[in-house]
C-alpha atoms as a PDB file:
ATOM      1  CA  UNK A   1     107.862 214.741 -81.892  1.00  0.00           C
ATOM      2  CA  UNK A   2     111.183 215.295 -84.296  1.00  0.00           C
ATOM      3  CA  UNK A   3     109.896 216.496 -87.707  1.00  0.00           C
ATOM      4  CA  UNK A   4     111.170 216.716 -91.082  1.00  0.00           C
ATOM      5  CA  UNK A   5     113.501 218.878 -89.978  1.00  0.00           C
ATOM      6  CA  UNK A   6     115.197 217.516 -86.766  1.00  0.00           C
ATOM      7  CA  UNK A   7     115.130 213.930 -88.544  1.00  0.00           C
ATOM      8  CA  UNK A   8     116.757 215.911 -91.824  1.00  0.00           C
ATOM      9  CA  UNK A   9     119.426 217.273 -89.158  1.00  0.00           C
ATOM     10  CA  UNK A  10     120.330 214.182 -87.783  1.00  0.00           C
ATOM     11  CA  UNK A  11     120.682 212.280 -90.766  1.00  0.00           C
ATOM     12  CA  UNK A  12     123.472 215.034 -92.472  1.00  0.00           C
ATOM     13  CA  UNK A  13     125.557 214.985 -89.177  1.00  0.00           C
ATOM     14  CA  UNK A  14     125.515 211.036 -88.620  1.00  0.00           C
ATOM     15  CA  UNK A  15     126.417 210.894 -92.549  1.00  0.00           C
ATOM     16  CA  UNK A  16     129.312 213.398 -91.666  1.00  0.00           C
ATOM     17  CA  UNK A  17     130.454 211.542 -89.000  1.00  0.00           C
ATOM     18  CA  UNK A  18     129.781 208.020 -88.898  1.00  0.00           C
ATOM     19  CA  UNK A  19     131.247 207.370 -93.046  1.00  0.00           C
ATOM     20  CA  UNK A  20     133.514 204.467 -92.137  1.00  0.00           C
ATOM     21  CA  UNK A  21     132.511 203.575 -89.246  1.00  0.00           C
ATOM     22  CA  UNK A  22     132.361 200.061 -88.736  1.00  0.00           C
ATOM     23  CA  UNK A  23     129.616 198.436 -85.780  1.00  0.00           C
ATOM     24  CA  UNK A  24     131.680 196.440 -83.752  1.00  0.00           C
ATOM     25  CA  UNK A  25     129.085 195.351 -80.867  1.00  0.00           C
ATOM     26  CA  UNK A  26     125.475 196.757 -80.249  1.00  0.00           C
ATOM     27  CA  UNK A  27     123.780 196.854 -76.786  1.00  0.00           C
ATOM     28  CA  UNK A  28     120.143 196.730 -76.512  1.00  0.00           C
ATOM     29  CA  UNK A  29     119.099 197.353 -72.640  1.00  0.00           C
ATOM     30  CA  UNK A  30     114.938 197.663 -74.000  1.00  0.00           C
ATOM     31  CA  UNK A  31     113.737 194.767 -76.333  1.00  0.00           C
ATOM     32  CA  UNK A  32     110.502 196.715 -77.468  1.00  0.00           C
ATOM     33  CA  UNK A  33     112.925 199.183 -78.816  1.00  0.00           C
ATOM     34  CA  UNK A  34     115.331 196.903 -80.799  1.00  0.00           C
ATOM     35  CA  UNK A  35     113.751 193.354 -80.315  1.00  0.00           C
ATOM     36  CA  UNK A  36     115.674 191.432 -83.218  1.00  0.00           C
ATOM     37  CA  UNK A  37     118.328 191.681 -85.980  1.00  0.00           C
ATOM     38  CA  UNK A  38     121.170 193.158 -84.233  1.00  0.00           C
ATOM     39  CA  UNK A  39     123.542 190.222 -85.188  1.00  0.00           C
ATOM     40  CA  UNK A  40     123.091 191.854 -88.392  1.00  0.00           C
ATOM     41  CA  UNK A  41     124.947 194.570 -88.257  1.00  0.00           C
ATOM     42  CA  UNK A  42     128.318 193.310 -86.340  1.00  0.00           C
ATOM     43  CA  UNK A  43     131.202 193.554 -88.685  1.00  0.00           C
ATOM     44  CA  UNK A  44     129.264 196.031 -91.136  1.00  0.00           C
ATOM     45  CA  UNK A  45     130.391 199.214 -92.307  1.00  0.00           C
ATOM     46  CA  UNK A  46     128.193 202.137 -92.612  1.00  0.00           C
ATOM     47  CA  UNK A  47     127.960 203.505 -96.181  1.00  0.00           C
ATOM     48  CA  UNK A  48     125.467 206.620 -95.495  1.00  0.00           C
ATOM     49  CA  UNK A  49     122.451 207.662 -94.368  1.00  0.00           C
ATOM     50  CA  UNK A  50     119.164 208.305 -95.637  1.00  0.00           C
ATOM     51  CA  UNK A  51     115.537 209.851 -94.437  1.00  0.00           C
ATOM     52  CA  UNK A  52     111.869 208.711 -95.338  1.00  0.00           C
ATOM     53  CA  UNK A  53     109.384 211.501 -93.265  1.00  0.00           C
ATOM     54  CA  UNK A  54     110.655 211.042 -90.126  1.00  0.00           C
ATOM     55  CA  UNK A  55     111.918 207.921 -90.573  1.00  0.00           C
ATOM     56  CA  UNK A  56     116.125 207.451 -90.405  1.00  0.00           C
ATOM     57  CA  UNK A  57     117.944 205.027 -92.242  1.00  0.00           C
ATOM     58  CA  UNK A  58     121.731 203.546 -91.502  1.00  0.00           C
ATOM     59  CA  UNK A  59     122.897 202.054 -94.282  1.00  0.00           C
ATOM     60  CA  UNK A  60     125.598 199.321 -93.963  1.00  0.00           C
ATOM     61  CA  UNK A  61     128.098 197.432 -96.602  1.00  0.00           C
ATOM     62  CA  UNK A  62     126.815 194.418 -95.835  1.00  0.00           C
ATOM     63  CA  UNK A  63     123.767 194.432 -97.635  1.00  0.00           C
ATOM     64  CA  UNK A  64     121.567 195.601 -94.178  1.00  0.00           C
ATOM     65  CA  UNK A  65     120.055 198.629 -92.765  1.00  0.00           C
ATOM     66  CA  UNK A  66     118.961 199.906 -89.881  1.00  0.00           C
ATOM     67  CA  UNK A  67     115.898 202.069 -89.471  1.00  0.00           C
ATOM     68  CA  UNK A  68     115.073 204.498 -86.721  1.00  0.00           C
ATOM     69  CA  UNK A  69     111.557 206.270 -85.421  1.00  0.00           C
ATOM     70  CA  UNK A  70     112.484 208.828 -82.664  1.00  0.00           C
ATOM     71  CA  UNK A  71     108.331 209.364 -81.706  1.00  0.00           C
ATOM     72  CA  UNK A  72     108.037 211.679 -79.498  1.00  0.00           C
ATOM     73  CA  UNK A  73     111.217 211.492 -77.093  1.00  0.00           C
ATOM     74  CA  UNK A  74     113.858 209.771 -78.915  1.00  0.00           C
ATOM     75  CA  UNK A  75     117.249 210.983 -79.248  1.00  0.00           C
ATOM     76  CA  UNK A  76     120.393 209.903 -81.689  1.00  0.00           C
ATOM     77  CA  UNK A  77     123.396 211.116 -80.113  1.00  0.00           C
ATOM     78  CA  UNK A  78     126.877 210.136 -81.401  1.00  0.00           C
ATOM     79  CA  UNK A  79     130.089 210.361 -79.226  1.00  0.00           C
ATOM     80  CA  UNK A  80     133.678 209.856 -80.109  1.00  0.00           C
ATOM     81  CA  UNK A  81     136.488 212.198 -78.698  1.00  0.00           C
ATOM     82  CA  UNK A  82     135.480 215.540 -80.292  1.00  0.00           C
ATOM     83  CA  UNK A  83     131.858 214.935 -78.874  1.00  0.00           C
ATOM     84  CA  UNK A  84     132.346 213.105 -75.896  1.00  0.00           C
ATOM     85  CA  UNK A  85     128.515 212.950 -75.535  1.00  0.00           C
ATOM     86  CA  UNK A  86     127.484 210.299 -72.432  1.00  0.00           C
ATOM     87  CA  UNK A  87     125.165 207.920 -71.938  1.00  0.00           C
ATOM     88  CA  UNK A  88     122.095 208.787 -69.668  1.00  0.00           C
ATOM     89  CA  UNK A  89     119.470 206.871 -67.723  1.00  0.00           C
ATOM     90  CA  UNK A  90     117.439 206.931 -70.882  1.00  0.00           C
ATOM     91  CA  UNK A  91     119.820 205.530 -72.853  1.00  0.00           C
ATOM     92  CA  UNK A  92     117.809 201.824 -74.090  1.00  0.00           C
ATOM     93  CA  UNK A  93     120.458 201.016 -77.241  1.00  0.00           C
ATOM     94  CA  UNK A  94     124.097 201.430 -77.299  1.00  0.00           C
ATOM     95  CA  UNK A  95     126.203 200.827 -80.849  1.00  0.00           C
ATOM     96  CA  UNK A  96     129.718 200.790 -79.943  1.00  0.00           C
ATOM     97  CA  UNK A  97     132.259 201.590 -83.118  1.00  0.00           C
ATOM     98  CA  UNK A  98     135.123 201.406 -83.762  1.00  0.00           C
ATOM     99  CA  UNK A  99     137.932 203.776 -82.709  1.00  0.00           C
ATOM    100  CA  UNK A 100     136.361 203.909 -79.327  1.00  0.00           C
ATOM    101  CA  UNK A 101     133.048 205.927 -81.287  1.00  0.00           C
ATOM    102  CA  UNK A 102     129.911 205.122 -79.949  1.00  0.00           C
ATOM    103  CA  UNK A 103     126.146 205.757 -80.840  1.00  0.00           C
ATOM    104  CA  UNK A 104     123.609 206.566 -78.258  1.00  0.00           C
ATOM    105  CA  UNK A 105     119.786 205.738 -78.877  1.00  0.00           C
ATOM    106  CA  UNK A 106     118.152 207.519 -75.877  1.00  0.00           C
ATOM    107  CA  UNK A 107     114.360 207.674 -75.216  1.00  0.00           C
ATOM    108  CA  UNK A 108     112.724 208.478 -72.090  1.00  0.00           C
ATOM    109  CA  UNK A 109     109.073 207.490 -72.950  1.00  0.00           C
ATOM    110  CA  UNK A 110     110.411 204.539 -74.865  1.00  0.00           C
ATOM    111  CA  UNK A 111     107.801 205.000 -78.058  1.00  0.00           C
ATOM    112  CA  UNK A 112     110.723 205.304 -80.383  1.00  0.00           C
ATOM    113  CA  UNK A 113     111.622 202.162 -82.603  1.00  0.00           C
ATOM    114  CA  UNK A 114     115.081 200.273 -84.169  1.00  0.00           C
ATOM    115  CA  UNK A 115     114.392 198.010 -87.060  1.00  0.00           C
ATOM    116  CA  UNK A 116     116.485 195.976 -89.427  1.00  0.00           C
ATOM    117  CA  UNK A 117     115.991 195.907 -93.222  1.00  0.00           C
ATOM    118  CA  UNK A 118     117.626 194.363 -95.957  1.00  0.00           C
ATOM    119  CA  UNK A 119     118.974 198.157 -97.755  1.00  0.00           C
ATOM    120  CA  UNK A 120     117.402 197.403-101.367  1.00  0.00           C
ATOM    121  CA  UNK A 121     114.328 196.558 -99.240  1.00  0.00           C
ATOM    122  CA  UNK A 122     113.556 199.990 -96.743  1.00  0.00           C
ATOM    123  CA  UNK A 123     111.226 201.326 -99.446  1.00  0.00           C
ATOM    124  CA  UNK A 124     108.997 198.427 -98.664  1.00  0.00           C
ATOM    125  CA  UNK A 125     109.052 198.801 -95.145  1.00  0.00           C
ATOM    126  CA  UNK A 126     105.518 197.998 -93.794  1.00  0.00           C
ATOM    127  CA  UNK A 127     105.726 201.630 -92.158  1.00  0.00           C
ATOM    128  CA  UNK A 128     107.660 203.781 -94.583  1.00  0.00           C
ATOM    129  CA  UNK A 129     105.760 202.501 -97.781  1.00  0.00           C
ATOM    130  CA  UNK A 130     102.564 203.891 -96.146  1.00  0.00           C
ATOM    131  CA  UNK A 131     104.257 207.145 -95.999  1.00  0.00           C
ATOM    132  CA  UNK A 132     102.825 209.797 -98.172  1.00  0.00           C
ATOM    133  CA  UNK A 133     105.402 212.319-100.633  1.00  0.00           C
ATOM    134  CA  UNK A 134     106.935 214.621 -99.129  1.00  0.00           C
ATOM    135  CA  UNK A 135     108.479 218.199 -98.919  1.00  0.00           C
ATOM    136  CA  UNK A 136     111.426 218.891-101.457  1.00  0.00           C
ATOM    137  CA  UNK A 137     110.804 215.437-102.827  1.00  0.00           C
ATOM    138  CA  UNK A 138     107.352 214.458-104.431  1.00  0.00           C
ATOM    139  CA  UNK A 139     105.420 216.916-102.765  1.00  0.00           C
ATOM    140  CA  UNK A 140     105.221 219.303-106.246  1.00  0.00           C
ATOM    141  CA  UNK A 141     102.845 221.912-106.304  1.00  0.00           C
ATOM    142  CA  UNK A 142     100.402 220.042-108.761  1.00  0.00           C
ATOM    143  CA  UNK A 143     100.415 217.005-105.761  1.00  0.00           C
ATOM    144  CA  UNK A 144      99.956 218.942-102.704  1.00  0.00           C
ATOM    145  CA  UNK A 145      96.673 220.368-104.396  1.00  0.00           C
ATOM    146  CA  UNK A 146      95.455 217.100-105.128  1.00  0.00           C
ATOM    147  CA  UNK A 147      95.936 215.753-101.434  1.00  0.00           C
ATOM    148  CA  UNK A 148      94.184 218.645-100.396  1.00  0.00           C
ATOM    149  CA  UNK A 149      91.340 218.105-103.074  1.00  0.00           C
ATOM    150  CA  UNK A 150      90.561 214.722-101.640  1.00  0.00           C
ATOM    151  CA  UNK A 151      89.818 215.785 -97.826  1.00  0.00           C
ATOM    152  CA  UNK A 152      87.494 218.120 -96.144  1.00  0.00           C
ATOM    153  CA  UNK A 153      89.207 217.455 -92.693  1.00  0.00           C
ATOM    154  CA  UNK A 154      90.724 220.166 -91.127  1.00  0.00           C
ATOM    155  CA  UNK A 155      93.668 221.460 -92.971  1.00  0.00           C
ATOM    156  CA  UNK A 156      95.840 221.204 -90.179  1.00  0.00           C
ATOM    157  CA  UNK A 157      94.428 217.643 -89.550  1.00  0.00           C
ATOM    158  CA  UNK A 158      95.489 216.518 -93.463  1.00  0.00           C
ATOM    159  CA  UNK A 159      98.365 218.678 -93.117  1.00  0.00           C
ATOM    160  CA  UNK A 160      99.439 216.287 -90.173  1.00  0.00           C
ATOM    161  CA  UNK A 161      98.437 212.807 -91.576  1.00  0.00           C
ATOM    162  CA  UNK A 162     101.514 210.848 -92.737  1.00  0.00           C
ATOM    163  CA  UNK A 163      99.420 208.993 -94.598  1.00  0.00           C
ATOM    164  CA  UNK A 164      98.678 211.829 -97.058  1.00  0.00           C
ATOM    165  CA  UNK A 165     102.076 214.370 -96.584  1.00  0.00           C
ATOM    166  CA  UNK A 166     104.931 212.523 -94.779  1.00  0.00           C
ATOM    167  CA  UNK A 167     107.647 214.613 -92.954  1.00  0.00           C
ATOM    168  CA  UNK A 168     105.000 217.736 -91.331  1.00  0.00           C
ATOM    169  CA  UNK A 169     104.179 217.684 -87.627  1.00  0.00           C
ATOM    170  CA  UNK A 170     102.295 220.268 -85.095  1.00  0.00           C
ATOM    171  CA  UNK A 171     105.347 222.626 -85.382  1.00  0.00           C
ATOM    172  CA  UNK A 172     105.629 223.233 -88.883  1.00  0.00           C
ATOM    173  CA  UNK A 173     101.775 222.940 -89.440  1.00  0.00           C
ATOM    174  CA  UNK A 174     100.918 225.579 -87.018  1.00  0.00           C
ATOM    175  CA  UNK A 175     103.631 227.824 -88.033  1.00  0.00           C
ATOM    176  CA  UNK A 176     103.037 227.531 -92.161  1.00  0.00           C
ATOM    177  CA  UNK A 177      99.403 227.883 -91.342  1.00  0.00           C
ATOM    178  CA  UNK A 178      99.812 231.076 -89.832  1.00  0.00           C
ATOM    179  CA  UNK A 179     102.216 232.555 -92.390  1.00  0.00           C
ATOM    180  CA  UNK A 180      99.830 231.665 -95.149  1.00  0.00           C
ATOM    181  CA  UNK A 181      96.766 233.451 -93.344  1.00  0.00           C
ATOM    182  CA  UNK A 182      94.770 230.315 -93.359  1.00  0.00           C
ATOM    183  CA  UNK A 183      92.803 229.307 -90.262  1.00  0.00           C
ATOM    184  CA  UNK A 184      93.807 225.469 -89.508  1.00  0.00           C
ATOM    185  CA  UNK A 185      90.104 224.185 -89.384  1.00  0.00           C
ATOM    186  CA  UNK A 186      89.483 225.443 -93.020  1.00  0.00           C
ATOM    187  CA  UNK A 187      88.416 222.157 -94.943  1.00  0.00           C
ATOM    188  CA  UNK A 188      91.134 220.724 -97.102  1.00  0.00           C
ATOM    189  CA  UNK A 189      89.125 220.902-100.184  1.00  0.00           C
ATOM    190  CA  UNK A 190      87.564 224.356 -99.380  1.00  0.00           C
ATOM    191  CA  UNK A 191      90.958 225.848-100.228  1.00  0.00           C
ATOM    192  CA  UNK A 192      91.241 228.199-103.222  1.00  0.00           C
ATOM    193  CA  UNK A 193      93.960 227.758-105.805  1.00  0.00           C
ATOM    194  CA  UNK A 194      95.943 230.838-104.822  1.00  0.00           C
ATOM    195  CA  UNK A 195      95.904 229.534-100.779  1.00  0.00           C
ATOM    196  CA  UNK A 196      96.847 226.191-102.134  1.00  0.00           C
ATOM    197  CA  UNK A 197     100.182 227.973-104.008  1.00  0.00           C
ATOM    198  CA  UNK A 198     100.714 230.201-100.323  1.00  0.00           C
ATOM    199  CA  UNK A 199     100.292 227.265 -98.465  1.00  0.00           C
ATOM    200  CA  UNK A 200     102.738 225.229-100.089  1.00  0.00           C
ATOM    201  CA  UNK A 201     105.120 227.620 -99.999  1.00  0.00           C
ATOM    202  CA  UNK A 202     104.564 228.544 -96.582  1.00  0.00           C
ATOM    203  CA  UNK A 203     105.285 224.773 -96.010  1.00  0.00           C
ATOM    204  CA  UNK A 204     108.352 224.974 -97.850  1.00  0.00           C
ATOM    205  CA  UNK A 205     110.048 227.979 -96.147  1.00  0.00           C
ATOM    206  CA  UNK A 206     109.129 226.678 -92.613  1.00  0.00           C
ATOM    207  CA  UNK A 207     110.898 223.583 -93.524  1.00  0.00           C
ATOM    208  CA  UNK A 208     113.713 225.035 -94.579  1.00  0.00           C
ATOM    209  CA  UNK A 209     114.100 227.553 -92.225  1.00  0.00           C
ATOM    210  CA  UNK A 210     114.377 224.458 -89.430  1.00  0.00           C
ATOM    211  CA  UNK A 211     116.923 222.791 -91.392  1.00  0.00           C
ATOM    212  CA  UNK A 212     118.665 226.022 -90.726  1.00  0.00           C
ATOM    213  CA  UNK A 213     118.270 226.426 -87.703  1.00  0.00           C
ATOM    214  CA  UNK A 214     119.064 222.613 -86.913  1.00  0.00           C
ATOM    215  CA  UNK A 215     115.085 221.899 -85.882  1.00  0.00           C
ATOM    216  CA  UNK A 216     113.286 223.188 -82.748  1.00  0.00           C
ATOM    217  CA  UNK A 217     114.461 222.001 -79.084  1.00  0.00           C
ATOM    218  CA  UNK A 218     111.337 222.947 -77.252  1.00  0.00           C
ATOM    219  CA  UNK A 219     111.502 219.854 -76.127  1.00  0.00           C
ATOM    220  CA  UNK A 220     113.727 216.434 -75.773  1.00  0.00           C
ATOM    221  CA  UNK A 221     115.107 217.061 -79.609  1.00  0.00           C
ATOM    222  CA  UNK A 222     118.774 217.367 -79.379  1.00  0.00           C
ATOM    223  CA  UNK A 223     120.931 217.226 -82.537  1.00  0.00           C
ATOM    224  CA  UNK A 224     123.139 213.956 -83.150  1.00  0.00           C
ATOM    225  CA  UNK A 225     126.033 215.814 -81.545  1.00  0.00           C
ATOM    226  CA  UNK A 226     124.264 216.374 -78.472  1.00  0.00           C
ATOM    227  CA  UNK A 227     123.307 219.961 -79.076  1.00  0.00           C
ATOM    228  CA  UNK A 228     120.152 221.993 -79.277  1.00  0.00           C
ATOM    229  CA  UNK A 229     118.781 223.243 -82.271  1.00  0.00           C
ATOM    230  CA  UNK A 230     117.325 227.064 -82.039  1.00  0.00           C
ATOM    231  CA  UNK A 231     114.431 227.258 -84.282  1.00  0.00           C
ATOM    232  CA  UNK A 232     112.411 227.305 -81.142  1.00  0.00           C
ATOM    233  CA  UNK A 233     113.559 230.835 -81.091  1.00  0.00           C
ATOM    234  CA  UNK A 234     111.918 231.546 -84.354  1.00  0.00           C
ATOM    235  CA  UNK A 235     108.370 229.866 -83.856  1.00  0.00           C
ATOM    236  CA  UNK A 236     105.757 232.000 -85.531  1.00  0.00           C
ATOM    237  CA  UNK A 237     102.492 231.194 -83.875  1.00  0.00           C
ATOM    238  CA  UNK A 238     103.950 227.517 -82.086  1.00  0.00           C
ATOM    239  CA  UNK A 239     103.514 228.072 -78.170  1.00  0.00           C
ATOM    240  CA  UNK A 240     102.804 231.944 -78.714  1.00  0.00           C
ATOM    241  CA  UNK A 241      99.820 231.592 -76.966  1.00  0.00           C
ATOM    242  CA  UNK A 242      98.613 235.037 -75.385  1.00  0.00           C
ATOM    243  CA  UNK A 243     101.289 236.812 -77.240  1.00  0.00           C
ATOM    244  CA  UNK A 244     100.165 239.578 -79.960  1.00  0.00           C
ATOM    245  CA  UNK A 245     100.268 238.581 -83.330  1.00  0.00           C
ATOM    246  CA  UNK A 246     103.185 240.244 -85.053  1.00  0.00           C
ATOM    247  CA  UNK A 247     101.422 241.256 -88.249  1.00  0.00           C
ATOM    248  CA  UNK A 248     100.771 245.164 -88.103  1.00  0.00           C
ATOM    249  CA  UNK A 249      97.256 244.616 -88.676  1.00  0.00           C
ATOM    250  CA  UNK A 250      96.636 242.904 -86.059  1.00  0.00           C
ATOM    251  CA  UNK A 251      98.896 244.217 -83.664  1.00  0.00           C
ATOM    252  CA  UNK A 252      96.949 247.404 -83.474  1.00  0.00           C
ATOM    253  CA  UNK A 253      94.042 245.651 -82.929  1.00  0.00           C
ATOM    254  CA  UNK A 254      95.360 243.973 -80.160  1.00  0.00           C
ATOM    255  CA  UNK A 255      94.967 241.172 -81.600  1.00  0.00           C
ATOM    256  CA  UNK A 256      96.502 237.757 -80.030  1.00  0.00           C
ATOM    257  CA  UNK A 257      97.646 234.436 -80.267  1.00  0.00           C
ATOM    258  CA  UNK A 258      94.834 231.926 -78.828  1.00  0.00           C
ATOM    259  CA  UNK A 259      95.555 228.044 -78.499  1.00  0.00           C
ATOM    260  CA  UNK A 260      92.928 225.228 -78.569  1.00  0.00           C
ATOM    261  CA  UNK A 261      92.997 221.498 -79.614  1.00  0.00           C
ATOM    262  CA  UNK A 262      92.737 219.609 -82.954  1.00  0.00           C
ATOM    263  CA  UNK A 263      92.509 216.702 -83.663  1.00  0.00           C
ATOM    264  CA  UNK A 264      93.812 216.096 -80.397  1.00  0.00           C
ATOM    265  CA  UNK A 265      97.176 218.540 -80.664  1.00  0.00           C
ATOM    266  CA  UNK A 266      97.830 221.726 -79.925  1.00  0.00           C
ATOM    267  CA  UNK A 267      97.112 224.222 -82.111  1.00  0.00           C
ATOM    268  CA  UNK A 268      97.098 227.797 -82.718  1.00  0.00           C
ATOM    269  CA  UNK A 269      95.672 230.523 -84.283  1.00  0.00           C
ATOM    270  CA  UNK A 270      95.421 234.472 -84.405  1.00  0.00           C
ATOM    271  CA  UNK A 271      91.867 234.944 -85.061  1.00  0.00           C
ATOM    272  CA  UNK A 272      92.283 238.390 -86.797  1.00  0.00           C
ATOM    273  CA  UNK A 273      93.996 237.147 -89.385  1.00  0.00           C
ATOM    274  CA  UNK A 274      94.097 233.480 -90.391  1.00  0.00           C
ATOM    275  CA  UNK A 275      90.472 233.332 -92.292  1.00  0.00           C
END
């Protein structure tokens, strides 16, 4: 599923290129995907855009917005002349623009969602007010340890839970868990102060270093102009499975990545290390 990160990359290239762009028509071939409000948008111009976790928001001059959850296979692609990006069998909602621009909603398990909000209303979206704070916004230090002070699920588990930390999925969990030394079944609340501060910022730099590199295409992610990101080429302990952890400590022990489930994902671990 797109994280912070691939939804964070999306949303700066559609606000690059789809400024001014007015939404002549839109084409919905899937009703459980866009099943009302698409009248709304005809004639309005889009203003910017705007991200909530791994929610995306299109905002429009008329007063309306339109509000996108890519699950776990959804795609945004834009296409005009310099990215002449086409359409594809799993291609459910087309936006056509004008100047011969369109916008591609593609999604081949068809989990993803489109929804229409007045713009001074997204915040009290049904779904994105249940959203907890997240990473470079609310998420300060002093916040994160009180979400973690309130659970003794797994940390990966809380680390995972929308509900609590919006914007973190199984990538960036596994990956900060691993640079902080902390083993992801550790209770929340069993967490001392100074592997609440590594954690955190552990959180932070695997965040930003998949803004970087334009999120992780593993998978179905593709950016909005139809490329791949590369941070899959940077994972730290995400599908290493078998491979030897990189620290020298455990490298001369031999020690190596191992994979198991929790909380029903994928999850991994070097068990020399992460205590």
């Amino acid at each position: 599923m797109p994280e912070l990160p691939e939804v964070e990359t999306i949303k700066n290239q559609l606000a690059k290129h789809l400024a001014g762009h007015k939404i002549e028509k839109v084409e919905v071939r899937v009703a459980k995907i866009f099943p009302q409000g698409k009248e709304k948008l005809i004639g309005g111009k889009i203003k910017g855009t705007r991200r909530f976790g791994k929610v995306l928001v299109v905002d429009l001059d008329n007063g309306y917005s339109f509000l996108i959850h890519l699950k776990l296979t959804g795609q945004v692609v834009y296409s005009n002349n310099k990215f002449p990006n086409l359409e594809n069998k799993f291609t459910h909602v087309v936006f056509y623009l004008d100047g011969g621009a369109k916008l591609f909603f593609n999604d081949s398990r068809k989990f993803g969602w489109i929804k229409i909000a007045k713009s001074e209303e997204v915040i009290a979206n049904s779904f994105i007010k249940k959203l907890g704070p997240e990473p470079f916004k609310g998420l300060s230090l002093k916040v994160f340890k009180e979400v973690l002070s309130r659970s003794g699920r797994p940390i990966k588990v809380v680390l995972m839970d929308q509900s609590r930390i919006s914007g973190i999925g199984n990538i960036y969990a596994n990956d900060a868990l691993w640079l902080s030394a902390i083993n992801p079944q550790r209770p929340a609340n069993n967490l001392q102060p100074e592997e609440q501060k590594k954690l955190y910022e552990a959180i932070l730099k695997v965040l930003k270093d998949g803004i970087k590199y334009q999120g992780a295409s593993d998978q179905w992610y593709i950016t909005a102009e139809g490329k791949k990101g590369t941070y899959q080429d940077h994972f730290l302990t995400y599908g290493q499975e078998g491979k030897l952890c990189p620290r020298p400590a455990c490298r001369q022990a031999g020690a190596k990545f191992k994979k198991f489930f929790l909380g029903g994902r994928g999850t991994y671990i070097c068990p020399n290390c992460q205590k």
